[in-house]
Protein backbone atom coordinates (compact mmCIF):
# COMPACT_ATOMS: atom_id res chain seq x y z
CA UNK A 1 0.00 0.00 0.00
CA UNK A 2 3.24 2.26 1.02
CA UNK A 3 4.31 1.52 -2.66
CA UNK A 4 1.06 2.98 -4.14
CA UNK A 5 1.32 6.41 -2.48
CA UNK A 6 4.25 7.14 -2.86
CA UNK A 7 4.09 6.34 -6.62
CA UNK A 8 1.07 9.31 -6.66
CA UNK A 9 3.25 11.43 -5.07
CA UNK A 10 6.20 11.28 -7.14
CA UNK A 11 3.80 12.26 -10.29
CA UNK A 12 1.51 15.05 -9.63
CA UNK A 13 2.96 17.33 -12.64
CA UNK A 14 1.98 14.37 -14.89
CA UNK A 15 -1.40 14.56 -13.97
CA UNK A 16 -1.46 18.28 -14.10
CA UNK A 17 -0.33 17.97 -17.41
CA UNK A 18 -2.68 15.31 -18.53
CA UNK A 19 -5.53 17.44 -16.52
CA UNK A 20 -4.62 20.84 -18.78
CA UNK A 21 -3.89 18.87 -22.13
CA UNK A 22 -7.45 17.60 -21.66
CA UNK A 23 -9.09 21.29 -20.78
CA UNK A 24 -7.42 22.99 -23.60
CA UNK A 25 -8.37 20.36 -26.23
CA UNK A 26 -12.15 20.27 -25.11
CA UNK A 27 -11.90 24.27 -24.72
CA UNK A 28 -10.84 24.47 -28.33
CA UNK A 29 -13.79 22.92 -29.34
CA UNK A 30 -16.64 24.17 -27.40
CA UNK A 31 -15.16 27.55 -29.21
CA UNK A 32 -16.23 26.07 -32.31
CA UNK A 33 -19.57 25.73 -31.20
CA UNK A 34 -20.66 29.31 -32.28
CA UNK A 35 -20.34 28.97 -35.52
CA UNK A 36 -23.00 28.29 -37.85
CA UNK A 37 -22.08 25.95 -40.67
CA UNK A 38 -19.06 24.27 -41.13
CA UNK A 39 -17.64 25.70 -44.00
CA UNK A 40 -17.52 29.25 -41.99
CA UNK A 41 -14.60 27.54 -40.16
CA UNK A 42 -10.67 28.06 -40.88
CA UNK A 43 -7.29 27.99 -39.96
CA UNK A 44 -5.99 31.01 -38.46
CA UNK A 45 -2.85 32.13 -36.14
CA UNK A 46 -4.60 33.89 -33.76
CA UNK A 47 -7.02 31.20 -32.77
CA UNK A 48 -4.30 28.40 -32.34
């Protein structure tokens, strides 16, 4: 059980990595949401 915890502890960048990776993919796409047909949609610097 000792083993466990301390493997969590030696990690927690990781998983705040993992946790933002996740929130900036899912944010990128709700921003998409807005828009109202697909073809409106396109690559640009400023929104990447």
């Amino acid at each position: 059980m000792e083993h466990n915890n301390r493997e969590s502890k030696n990690k927690p960048y990781a998983k705040f990595a993992l946790i933002m990776a996740v929130s900036f993919i899912l944010m990128y796409l709700i921003m998409f949401l807005n828009v109202a047909e697909f073809s409106h949609i396109y690559n640009s610097i400023t929104r990447f």
